[in-house]
Protein backbone atom coordinates (compact mmCIF):
# COMPACT_ATOMS: atom_id res chain seq x y z
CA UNK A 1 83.99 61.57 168.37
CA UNK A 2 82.44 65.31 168.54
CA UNK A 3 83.16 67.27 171.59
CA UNK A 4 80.18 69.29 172.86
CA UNK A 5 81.63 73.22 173.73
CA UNK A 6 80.89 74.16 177.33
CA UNK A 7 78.13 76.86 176.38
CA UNK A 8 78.63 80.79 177.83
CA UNK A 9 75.36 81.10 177.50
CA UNK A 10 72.17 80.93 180.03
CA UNK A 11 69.38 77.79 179.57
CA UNK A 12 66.95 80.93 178.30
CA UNK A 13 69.81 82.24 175.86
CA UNK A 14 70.53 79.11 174.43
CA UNK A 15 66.65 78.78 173.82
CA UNK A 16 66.88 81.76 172.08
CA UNK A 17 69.99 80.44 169.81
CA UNK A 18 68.10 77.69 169.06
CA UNK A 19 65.17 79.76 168.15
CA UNK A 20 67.20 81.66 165.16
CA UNK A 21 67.86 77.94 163.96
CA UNK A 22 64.04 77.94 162.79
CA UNK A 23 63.18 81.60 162.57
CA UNK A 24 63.96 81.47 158.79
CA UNK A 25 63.89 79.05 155.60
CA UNK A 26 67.49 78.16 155.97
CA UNK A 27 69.28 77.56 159.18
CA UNK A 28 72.40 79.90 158.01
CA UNK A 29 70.09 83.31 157.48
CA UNK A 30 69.28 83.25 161.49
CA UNK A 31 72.84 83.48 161.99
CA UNK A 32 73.36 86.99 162.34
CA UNK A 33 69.99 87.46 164.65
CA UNK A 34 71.44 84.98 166.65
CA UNK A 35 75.17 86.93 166.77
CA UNK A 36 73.42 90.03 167.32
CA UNK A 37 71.95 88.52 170.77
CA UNK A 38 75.14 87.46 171.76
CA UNK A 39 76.65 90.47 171.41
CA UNK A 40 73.58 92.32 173.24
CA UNK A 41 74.21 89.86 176.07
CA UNK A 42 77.83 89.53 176.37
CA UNK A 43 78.44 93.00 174.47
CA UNK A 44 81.16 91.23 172.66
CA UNK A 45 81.33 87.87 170.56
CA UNK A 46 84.44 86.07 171.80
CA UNK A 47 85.57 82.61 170.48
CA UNK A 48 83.87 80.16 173.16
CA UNK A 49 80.58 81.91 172.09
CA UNK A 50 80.93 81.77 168.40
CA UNK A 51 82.20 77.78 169.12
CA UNK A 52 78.75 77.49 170.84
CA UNK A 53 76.50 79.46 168.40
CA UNK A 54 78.61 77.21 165.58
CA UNK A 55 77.29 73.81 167.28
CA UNK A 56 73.52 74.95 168.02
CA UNK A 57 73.56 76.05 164.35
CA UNK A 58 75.36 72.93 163.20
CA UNK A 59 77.91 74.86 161.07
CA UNK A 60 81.75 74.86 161.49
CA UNK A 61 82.98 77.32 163.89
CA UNK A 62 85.23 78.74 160.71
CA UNK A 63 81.71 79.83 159.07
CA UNK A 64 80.67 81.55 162.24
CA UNK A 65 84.15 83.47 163.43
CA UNK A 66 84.49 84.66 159.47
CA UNK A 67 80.53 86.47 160.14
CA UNK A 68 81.18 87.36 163.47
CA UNK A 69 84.84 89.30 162.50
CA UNK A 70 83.67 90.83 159.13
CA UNK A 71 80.73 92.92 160.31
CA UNK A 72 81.72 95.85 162.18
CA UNK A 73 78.20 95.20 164.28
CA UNK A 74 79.91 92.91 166.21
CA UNK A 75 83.18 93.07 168.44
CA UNK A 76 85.29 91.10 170.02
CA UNK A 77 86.22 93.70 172.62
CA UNK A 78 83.85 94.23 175.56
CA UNK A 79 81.25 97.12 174.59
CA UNK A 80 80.01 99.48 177.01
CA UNK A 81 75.59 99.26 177.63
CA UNK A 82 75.91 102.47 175.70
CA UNK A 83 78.11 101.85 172.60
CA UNK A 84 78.86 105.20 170.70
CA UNK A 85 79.84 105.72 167.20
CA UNK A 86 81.46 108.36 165.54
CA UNK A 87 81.73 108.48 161.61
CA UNK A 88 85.19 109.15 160.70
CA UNK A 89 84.63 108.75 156.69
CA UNK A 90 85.83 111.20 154.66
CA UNK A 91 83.04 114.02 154.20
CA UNK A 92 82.87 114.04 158.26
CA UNK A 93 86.77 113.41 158.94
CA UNK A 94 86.74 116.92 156.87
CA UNK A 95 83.95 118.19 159.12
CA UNK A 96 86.16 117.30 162.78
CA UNK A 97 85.16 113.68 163.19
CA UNK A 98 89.11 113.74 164.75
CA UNK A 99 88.36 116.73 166.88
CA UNK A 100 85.51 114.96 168.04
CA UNK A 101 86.91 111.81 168.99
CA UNK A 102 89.57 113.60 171.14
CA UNK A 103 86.27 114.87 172.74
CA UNK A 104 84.83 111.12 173.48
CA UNK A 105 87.90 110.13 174.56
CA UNK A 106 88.32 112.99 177.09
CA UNK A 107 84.51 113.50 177.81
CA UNK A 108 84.14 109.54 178.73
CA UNK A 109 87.40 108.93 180.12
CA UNK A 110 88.39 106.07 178.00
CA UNK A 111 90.16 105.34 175.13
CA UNK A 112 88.77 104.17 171.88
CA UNK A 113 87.14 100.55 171.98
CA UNK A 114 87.36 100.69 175.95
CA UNK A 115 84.79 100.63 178.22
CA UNK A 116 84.51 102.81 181.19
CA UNK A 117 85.02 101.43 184.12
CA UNK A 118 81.13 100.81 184.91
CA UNK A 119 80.48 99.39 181.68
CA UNK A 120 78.03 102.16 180.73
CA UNK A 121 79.78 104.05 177.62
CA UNK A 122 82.34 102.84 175.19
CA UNK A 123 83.46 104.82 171.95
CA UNK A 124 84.55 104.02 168.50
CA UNK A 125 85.18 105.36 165.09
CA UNK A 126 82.74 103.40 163.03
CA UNK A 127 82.77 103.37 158.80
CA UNK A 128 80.31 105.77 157.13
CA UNK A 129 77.03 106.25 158.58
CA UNK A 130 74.97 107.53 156.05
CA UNK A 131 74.45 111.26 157.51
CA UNK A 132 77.00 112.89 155.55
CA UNK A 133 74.51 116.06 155.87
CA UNK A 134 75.01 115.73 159.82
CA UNK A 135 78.78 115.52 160.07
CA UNK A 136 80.36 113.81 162.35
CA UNK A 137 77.49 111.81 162.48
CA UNK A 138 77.27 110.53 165.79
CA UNK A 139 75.09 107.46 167.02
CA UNK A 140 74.13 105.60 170.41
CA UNK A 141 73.50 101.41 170.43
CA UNK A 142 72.89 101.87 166.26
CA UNK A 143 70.70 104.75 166.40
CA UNK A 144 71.27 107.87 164.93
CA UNK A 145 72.12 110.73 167.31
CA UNK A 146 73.12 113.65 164.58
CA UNK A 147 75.95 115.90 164.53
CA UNK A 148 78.75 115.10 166.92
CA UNK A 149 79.62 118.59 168.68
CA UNK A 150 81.14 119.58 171.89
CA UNK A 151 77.94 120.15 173.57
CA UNK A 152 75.81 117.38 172.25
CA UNK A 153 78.54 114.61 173.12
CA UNK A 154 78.34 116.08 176.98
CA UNK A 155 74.95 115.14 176.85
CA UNK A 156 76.08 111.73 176.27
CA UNK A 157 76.58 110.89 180.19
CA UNK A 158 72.70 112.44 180.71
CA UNK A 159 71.19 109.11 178.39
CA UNK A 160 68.87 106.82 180.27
């Protein structure tokens, strides 16, 4: 006998779930879609959401928790609205991506992969992003911000 998980999601957001079931040929490619709106919702994907997204999708929960922990996207540690990236790959470690981070951290208050206490900014060091022209690359929510310095990460706490 299947147990139904208690869903951590809203009647509209497990609409939306459901949608990504038929957005796409296969049921399996709306996946991530549908783990990128969880974490935009709950800015994290804990277990009892994966369990849930792993029923509406009809896949085992396994499948699901193996996608949800191998892309860095995704995070089981509760994001701030304003989730901030700094590259700390090699060409922009060389370039200060470590001087910068102790800048985050002191700038925002919080450690690495904390929230602040409003939920409006968290920080991370995040695998290359591409800009090694722009080191330390520096992004807000997945969009490019360009190069992390003193002065542009005190703008940080001016973003609408």
């Amino acid at each position: 006998m299947k147990t139904e998980v208690k869903t951590p999601f809203t009647p509209e957001q497990e609409k939306a779930l459901e949608l990504w079931t038929k957005a796409y040929p296969y049921v399996n490619l709306g996946l991530i879609e549908a783990l990128r709106s969880v974490q935009d919702w709950h800015r994290q994907v804990m277990p009892p959401a994966a369990a849930r997204v792993a029923e509406i999708f009809g896949m085992p929960f396994n499948h699901v928790w193996g996608v949800a922990t191998f892309f860095p996207t995704f995070t089981r540690w509760k994001t701030g609205e304003k989730r901030v990236g700094i590259c700390h790959g090699l060409t922009c470690f060389l370039a200060g991506s470590d001087k910068m981070e102790a800048c985050l951290s002191k700038t925002l208050g919080v450690p690495k992969k904390t929230a602040t206490p409003d939920g409006t900014f968290s920080w991370e060091p995040m695998e290359c992003l591409g800009s090694c022209e722009h080191g330390p690359a520096l992004q807000v929510n997945d969009r490019f911000v360009g190069k992390a310095t003193e002065e542009s990460i005190a703008k940080l706490k001016d973003m609408k």
